[in-house]
C-alpha atoms as a PDB file:
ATOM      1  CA  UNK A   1      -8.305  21.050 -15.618  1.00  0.00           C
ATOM      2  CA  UNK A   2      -7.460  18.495 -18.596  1.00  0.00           C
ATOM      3  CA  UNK A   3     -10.773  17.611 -20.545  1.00  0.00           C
ATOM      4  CA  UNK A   4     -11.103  13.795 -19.577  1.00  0.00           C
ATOM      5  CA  UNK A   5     -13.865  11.690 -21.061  1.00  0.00           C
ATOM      6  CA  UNK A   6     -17.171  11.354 -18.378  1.00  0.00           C
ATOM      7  CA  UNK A   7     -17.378   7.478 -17.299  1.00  0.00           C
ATOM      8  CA  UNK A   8     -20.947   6.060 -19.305  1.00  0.00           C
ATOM      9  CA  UNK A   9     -22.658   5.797 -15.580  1.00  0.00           C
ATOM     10  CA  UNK A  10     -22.501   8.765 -13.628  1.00  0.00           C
ATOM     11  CA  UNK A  11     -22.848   7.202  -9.819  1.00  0.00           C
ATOM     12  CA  UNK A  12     -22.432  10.594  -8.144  1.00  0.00           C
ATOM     13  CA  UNK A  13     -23.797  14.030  -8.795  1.00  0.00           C
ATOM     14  CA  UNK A  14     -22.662  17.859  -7.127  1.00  0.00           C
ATOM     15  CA  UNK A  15     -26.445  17.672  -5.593  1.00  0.00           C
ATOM     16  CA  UNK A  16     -26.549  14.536  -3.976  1.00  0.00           C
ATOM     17  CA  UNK A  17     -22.922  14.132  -2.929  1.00  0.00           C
ATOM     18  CA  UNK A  18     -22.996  11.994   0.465  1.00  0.00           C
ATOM     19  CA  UNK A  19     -19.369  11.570   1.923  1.00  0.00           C
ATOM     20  CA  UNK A  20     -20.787   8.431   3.702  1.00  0.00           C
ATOM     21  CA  UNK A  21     -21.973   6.694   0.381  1.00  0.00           C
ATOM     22  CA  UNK A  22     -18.333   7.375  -1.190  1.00  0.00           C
ATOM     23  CA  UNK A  23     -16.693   4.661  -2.276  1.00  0.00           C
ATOM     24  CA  UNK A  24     -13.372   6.449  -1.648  1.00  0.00           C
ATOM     25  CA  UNK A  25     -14.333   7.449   2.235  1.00  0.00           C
ATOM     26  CA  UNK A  26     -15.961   4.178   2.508  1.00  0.00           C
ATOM     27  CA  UNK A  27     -12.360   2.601   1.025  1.00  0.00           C
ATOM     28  CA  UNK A  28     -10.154   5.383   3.430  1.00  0.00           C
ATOM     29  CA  UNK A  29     -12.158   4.270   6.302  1.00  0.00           C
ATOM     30  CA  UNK A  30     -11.448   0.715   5.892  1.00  0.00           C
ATOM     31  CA  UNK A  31      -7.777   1.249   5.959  1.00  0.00           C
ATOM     32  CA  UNK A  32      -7.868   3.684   8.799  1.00  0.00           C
ATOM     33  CA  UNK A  33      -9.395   0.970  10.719  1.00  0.00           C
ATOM     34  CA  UNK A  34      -7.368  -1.776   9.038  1.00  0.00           C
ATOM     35  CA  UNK A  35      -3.822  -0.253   9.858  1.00  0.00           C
ATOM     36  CA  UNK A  36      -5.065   1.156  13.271  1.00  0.00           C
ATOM     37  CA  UNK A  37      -5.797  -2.947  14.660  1.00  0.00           C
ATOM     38  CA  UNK A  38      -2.999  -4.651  12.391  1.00  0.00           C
ATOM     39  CA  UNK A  39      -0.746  -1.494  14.084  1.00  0.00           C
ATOM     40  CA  UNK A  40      -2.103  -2.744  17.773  1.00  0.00           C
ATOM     41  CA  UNK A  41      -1.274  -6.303  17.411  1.00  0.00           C
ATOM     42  CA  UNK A  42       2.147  -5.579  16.341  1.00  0.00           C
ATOM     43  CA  UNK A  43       2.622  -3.758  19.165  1.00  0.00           C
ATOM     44  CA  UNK A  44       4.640  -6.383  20.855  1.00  0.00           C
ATOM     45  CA  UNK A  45       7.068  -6.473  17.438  1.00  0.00           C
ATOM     46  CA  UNK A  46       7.551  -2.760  18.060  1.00  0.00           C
ATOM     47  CA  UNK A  47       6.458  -2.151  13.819  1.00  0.00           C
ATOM     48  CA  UNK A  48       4.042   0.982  12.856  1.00  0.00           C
ATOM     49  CA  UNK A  49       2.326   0.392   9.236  1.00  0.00           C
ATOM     50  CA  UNK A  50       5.051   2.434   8.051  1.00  0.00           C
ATOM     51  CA  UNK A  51       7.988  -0.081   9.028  1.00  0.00           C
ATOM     52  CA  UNK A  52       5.949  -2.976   8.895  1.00  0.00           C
ATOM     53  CA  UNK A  53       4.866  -2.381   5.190  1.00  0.00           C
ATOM     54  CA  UNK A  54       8.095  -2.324   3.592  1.00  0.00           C
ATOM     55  CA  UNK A  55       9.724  -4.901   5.551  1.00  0.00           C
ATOM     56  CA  UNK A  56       6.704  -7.022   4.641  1.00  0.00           C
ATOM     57  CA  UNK A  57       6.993  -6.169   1.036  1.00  0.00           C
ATOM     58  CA  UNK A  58      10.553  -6.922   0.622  1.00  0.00           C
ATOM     59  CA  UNK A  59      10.011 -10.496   2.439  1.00  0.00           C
ATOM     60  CA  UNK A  60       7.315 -10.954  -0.440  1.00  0.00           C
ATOM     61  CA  UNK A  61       8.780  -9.832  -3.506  1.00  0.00           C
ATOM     62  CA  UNK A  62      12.095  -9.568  -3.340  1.00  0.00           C
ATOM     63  CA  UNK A  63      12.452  -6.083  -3.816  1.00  0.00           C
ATOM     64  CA  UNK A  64      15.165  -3.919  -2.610  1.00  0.00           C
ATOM     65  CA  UNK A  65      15.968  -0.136  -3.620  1.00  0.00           C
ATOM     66  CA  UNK A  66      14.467   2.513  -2.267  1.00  0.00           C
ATOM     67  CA  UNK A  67      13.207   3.021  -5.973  1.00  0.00           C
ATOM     68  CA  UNK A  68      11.240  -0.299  -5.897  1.00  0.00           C
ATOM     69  CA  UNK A  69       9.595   0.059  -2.298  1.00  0.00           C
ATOM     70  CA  UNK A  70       8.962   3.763  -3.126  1.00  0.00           C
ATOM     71  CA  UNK A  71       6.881   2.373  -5.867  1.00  0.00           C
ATOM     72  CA  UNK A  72       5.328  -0.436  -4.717  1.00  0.00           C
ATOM     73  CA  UNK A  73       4.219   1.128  -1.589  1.00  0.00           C
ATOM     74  CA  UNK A  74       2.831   4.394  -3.289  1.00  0.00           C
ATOM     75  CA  UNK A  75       5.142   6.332  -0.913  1.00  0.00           C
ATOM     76  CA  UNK A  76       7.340   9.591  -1.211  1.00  0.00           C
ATOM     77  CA  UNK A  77      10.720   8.556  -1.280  1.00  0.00           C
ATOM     78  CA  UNK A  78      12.046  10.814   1.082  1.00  0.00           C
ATOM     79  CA  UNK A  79      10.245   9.603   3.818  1.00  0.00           C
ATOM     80  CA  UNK A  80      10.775   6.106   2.787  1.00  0.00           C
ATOM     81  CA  UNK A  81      14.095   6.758   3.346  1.00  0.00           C
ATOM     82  CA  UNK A  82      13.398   8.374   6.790  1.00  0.00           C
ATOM     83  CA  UNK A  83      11.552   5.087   7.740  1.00  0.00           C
ATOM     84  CA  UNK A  84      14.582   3.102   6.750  1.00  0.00           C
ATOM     85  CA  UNK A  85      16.766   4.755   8.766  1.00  0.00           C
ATOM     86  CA  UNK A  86      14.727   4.008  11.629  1.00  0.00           C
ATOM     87  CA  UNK A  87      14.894   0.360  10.502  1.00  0.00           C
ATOM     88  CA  UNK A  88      18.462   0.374   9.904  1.00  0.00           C
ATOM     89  CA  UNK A  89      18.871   1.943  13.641  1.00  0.00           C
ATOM     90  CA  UNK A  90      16.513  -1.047  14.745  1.00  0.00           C
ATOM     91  CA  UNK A  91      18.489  -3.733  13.345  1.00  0.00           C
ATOM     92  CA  UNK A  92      16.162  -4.631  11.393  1.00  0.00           C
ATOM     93  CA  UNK A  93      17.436  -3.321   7.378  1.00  0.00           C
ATOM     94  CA  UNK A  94      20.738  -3.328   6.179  1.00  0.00           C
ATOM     95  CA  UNK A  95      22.087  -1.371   3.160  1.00  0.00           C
ATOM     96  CA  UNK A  96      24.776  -2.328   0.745  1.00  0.00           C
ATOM     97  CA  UNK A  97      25.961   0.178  -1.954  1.00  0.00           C
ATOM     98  CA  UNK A  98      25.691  -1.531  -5.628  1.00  0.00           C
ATOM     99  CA  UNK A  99      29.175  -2.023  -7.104  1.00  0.00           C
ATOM    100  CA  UNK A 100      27.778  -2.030 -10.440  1.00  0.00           C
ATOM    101  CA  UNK A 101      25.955   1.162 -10.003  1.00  0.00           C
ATOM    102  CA  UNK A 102      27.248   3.760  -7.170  1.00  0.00           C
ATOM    103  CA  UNK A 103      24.261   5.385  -6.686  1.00  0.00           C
ATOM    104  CA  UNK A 104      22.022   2.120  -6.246  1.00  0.00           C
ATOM    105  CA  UNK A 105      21.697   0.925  -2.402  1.00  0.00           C
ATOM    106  CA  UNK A 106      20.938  -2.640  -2.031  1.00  0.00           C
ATOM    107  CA  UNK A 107      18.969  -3.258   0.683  1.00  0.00           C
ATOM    108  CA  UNK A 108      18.067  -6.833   2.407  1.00  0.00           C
ATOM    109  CA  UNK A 109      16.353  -7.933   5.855  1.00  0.00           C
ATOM    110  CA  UNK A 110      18.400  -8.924   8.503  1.00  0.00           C
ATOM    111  CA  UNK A 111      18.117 -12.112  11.021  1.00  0.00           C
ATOM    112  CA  UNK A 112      15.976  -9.744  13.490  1.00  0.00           C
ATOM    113  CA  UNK A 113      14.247  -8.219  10.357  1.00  0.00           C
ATOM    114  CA  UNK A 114      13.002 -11.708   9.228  1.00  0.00           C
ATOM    115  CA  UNK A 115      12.211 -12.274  12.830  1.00  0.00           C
ATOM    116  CA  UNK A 116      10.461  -8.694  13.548  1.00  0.00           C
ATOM    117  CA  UNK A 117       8.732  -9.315  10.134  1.00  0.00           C
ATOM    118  CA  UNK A 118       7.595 -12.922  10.619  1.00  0.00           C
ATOM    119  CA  UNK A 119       4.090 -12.133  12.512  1.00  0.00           C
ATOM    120  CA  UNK A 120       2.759  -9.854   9.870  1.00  0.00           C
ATOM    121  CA  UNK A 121       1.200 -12.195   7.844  1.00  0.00           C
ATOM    122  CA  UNK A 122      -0.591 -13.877  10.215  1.00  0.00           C
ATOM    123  CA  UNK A 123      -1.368 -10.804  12.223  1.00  0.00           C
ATOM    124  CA  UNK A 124      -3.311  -9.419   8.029  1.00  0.00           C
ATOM    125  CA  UNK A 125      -4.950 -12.966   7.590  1.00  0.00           C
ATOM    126  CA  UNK A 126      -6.463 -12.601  11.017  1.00  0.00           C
ATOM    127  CA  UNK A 127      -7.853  -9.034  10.680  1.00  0.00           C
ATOM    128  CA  UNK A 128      -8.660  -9.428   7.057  1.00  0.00           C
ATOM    129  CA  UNK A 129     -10.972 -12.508   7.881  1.00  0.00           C
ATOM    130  CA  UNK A 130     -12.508 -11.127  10.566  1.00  0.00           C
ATOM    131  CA  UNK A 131     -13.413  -8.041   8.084  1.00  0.00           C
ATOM    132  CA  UNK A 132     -15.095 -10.161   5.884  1.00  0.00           C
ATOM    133  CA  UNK A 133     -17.069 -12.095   8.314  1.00  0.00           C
ATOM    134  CA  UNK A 134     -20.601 -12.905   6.943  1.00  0.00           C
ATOM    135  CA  UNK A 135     -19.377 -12.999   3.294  1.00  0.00           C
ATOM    136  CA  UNK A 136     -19.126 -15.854   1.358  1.00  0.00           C
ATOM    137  CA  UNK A 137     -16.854 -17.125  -0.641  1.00  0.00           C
ATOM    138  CA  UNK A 138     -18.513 -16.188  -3.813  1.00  0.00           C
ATOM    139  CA  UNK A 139     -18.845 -12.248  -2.649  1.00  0.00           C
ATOM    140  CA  UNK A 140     -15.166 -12.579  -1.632  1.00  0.00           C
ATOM    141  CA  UNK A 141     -14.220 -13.133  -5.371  1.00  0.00           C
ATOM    142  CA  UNK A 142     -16.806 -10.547  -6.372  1.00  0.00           C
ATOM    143  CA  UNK A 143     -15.009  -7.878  -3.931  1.00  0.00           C
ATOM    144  CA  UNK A 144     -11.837  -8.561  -5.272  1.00  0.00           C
ATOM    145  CA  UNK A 145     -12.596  -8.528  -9.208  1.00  0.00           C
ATOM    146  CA  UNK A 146     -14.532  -4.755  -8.207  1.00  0.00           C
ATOM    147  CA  UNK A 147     -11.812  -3.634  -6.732  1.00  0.00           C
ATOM    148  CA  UNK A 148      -9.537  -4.684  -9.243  1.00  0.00           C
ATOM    149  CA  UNK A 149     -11.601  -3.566 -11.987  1.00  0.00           C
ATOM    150  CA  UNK A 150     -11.965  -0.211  -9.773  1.00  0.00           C
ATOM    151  CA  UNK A 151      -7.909   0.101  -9.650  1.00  0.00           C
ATOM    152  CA  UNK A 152      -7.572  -0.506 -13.728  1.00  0.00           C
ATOM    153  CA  UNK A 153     -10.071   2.098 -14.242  1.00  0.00           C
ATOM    154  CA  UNK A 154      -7.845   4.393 -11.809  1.00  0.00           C
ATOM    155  CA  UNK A 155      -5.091   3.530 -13.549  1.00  0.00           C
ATOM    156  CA  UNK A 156      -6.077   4.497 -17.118  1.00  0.00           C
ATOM    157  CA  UNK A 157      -8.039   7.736 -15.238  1.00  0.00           C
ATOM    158  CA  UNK A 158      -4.871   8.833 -13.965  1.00  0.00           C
ATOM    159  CA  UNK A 159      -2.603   8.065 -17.814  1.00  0.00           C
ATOM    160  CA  UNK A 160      -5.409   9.880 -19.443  1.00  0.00           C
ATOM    161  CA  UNK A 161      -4.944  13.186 -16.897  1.00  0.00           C
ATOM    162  CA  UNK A 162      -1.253  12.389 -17.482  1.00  0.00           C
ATOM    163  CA  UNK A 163      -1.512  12.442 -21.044  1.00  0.00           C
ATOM    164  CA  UNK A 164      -3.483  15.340 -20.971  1.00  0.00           C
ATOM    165  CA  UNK A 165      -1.497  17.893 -18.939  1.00  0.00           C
ATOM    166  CA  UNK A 166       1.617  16.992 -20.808  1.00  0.00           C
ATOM    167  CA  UNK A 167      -0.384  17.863 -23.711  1.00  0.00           C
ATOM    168  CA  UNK A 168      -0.453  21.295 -22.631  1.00  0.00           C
END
């Protein structure tokens, strides 16, 4: 196990672990339930999580290799691609080779893609807000600059391991 440094505050301990007072079940929880209702309401569009989420994320940013989504969506390539053949049998993704760069696949929404992809933000806003009922706007912000705060800390947890094991 690479020797990283102990964070200054030590919020859990061996002893006194409680899965329910874990920040990361707490977190996993949340998106179990999160994808489980957005999943439901897109019922109708025919989209699980896993189609909806990349289609959604290449309306948003503009990204399109497998590369990029794989990235962005924290999600093994391989089945990426396995979900994008199902969207590609849908109608819904097409895929253009690069002719700059033969191994690069372009790929874009289609008409029914935009369509199929149209009711996810509305369909987040909705079950987001309803998540957060009872907070203010003020603990809203707070939320978010913990959580970001919590992800940068991740971040330079996992290049420290990184650094670490390649040390090694």
């Amino acid at each position: 196990m690479p020797d990283v440094p102990v964070p200054p505050a030590a919020f859990y301990a061996e002893d006194r672990f409680c899965r329910q007072d874990s920040v990361g079940y707490l977190m996993r929880r949340i998106i179990q339930l999160l994808v489980t209702e957005v999943d439901h309401r897109l019922g109708d569009v025919g989209l699980t999580n896993a189609q909806w989420a990349p289609l959604f994320t290449m309306k948003k940013t503009g990204m399109s290799t497998l590369a990029e989504l794989s990235r962005e969506l924290r999600t093994d390539p391989g089945a990426l691609t396995r979900t994008l053949d199902r969207l590609e049998a849908k109608g819904l993704v097409s895929r253009q080779r690069s002719t700059e760069d033969r191994r690069v696949v372009h790929l874009a929404l289609t008409a029914e893609g935009e369509e199929a992809v149209a009711p996810v933000p509305g369909v987040l806003c909705e079950v987001m807000n309803a998540y957060l009922a009872g907070f203010t706007q003020e603990e809203w912000r707070t939320l978010l600059d913990m959580l970001r705060r919590m992800e940068a800390n991740a971040e330079a947890f996992r290049a420290r391991s990184d650094a670490a094991g390649s040390a090694e």
